[in-house]
C-alpha atoms as a PDB file:
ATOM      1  CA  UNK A   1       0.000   0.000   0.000  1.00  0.00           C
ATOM      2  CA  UNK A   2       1.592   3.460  -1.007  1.00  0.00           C
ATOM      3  CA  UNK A   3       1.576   6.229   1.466  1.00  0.00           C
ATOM      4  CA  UNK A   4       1.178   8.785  -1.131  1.00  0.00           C
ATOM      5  CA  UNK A   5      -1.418   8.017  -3.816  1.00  0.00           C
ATOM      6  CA  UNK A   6      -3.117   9.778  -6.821  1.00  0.00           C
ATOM      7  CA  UNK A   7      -5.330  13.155  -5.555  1.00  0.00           C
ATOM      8  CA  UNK A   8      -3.769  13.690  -1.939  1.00  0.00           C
ATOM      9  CA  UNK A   9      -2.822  16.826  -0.794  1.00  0.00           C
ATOM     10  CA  UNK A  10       0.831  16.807  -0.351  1.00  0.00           C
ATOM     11  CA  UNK A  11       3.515  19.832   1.171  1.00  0.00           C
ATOM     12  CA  UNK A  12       7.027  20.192  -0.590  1.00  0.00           C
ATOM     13  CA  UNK A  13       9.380  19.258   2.412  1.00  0.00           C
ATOM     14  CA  UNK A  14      12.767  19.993   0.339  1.00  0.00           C
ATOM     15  CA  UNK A  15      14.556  22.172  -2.423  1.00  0.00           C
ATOM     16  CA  UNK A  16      13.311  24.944  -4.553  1.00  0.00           C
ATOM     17  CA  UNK A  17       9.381  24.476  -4.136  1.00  0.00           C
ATOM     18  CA  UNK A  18       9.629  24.000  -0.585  1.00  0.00           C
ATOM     19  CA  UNK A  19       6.621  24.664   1.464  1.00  0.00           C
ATOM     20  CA  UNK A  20       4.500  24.960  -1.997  1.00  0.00           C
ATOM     21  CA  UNK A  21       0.903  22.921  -1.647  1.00  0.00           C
ATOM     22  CA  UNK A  22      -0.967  20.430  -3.781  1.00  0.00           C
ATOM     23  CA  UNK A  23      -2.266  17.851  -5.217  1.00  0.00           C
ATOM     24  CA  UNK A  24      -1.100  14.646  -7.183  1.00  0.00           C
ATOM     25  CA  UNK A  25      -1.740  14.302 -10.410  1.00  0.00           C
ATOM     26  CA  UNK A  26       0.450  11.126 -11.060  1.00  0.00           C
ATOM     27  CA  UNK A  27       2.357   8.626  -8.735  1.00  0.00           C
ATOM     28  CA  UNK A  28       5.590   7.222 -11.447  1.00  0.00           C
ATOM     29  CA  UNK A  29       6.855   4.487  -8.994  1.00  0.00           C
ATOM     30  CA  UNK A  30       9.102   6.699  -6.684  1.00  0.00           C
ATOM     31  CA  UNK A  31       7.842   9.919  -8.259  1.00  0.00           C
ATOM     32  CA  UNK A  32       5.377  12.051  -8.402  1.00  0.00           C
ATOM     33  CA  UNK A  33       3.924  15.027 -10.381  1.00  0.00           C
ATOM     34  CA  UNK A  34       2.224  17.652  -8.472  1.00  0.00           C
ATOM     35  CA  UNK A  35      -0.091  20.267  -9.933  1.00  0.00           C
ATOM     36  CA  UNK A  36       1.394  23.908  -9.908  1.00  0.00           C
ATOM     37  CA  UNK A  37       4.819  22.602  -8.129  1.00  0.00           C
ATOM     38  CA  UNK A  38       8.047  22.400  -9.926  1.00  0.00           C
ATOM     39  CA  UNK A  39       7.222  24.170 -12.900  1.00  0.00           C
ATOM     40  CA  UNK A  40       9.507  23.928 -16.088  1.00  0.00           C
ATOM     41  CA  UNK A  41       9.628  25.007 -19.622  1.00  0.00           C
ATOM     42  CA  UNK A  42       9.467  22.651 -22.431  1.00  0.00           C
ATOM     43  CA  UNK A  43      10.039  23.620 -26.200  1.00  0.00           C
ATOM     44  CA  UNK A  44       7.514  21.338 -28.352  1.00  0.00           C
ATOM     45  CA  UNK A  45       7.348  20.906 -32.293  1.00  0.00           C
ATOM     46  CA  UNK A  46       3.773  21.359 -33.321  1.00  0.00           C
ATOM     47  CA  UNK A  47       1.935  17.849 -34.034  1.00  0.00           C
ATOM     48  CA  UNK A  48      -1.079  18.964 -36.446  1.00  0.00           C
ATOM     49  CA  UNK A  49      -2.528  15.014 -35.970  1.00  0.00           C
ATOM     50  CA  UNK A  50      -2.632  15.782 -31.880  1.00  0.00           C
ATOM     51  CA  UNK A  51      -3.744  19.403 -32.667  1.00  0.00           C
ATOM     52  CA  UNK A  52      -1.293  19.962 -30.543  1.00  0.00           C
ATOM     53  CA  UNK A  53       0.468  23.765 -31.454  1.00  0.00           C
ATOM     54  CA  UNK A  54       4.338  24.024 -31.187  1.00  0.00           C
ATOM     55  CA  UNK A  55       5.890  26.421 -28.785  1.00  0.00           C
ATOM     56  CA  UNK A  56       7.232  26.857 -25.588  1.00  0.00           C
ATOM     57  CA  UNK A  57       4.770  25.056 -23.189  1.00  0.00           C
ATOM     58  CA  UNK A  58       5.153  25.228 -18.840  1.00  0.00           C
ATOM     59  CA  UNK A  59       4.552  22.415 -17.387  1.00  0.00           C
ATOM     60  CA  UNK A  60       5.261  20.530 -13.927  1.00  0.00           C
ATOM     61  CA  UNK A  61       8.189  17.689 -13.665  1.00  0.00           C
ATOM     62  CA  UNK A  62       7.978  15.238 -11.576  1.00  0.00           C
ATOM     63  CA  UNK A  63       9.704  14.967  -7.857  1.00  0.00           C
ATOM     64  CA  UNK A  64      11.129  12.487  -5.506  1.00  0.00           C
ATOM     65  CA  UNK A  65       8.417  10.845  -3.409  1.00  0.00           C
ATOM     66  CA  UNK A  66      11.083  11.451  -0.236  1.00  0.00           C
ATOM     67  CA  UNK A  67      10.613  14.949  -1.264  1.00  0.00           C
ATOM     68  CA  UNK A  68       6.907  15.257  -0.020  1.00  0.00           C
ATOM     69  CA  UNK A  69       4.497  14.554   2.807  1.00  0.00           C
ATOM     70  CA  UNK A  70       0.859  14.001   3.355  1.00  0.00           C
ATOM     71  CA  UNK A  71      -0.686  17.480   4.203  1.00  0.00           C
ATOM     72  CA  UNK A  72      -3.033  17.126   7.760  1.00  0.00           C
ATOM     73  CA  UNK A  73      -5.687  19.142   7.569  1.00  0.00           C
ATOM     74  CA  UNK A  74      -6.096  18.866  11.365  1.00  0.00           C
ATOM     75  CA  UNK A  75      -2.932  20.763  12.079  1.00  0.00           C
ATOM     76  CA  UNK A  76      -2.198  22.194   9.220  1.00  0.00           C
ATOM     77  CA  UNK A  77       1.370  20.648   8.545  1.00  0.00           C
ATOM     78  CA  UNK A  78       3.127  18.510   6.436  1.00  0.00           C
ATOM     79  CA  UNK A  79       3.045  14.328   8.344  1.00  0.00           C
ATOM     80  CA  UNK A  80       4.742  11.376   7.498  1.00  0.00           C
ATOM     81  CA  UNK A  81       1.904   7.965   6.750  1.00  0.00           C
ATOM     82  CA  UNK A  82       2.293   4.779   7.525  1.00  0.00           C
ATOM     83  CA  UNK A  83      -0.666   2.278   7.972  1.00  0.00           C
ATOM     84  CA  UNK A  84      -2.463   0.356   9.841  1.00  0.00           C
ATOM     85  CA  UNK A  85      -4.524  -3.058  10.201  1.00  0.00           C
ATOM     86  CA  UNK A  86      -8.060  -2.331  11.650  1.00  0.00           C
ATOM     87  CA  UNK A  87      -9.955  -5.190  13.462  1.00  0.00           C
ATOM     88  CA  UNK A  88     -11.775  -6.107  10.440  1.00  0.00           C
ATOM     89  CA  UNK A  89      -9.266  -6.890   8.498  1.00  0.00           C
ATOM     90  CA  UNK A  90      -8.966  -3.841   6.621  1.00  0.00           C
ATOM     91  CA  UNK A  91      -5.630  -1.945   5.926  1.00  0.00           C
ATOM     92  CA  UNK A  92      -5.747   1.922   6.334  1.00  0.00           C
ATOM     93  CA  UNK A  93      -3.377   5.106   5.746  1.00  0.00           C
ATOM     94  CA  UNK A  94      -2.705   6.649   8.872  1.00  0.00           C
ATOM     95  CA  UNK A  95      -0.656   9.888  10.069  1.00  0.00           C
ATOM     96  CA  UNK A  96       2.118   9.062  12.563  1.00  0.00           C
ATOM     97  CA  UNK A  97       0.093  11.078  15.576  1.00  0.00           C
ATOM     98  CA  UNK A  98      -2.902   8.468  14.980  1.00  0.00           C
ATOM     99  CA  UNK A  99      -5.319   9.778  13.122  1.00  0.00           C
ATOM    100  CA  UNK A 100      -6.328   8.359   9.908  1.00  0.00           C
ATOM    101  CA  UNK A 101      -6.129   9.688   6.495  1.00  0.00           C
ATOM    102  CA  UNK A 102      -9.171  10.797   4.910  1.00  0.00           C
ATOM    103  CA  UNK A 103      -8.526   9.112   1.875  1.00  0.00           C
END
């Protein structure tokens, strides 16, 4: 089970976007791409059959998974996840101080 998954809000703990907020758009096995962080420049031949104009487009790159944490709502920082069996059987995401992720 991955701690950090596909729409979770997530807090840039290291380098140049540090402290930037949001969400996952893609998990990339030990990457991931999050929207409005890490934003580069990319020059791109036009594609007519994509309809897809040339120029330079800004997009975001991807960053190290180590680089980000799970944002709590509940106190308003960045937490490390790990999980948790519950009675039943079922295996949950939960922040480090107990609570679980809302997920």
């Amino acid at each position: 089970m991955n701690r950090i998954r596909k729409g979770d809000n997530v807090v840039v703990i290291t380098g140049k976007n540090k402290g930037q907020r949001g969400d996952v758009l893609r998990v990339d096995g030990d990457r991931v791409v999050v929207s409005n962080v890490n934003l580069v420049k990319r020059h791109t031949k036009p594609n007519p059959q994509a309809n897809q104009p040339g120029g330079i487009v800004e997009r975001e790159a991807s960053i190290h998974i180590s680089n980000v944490q799970l944002f709590n709502s509940a106190t308003n920082k960045g937490e490390r996840a790990g999980t948790k069996t519950l009675e039943d059987g079922r295996k949950v995401r939960v922040f480090r101080s107990g609570e679980v992720v809302d997920a």
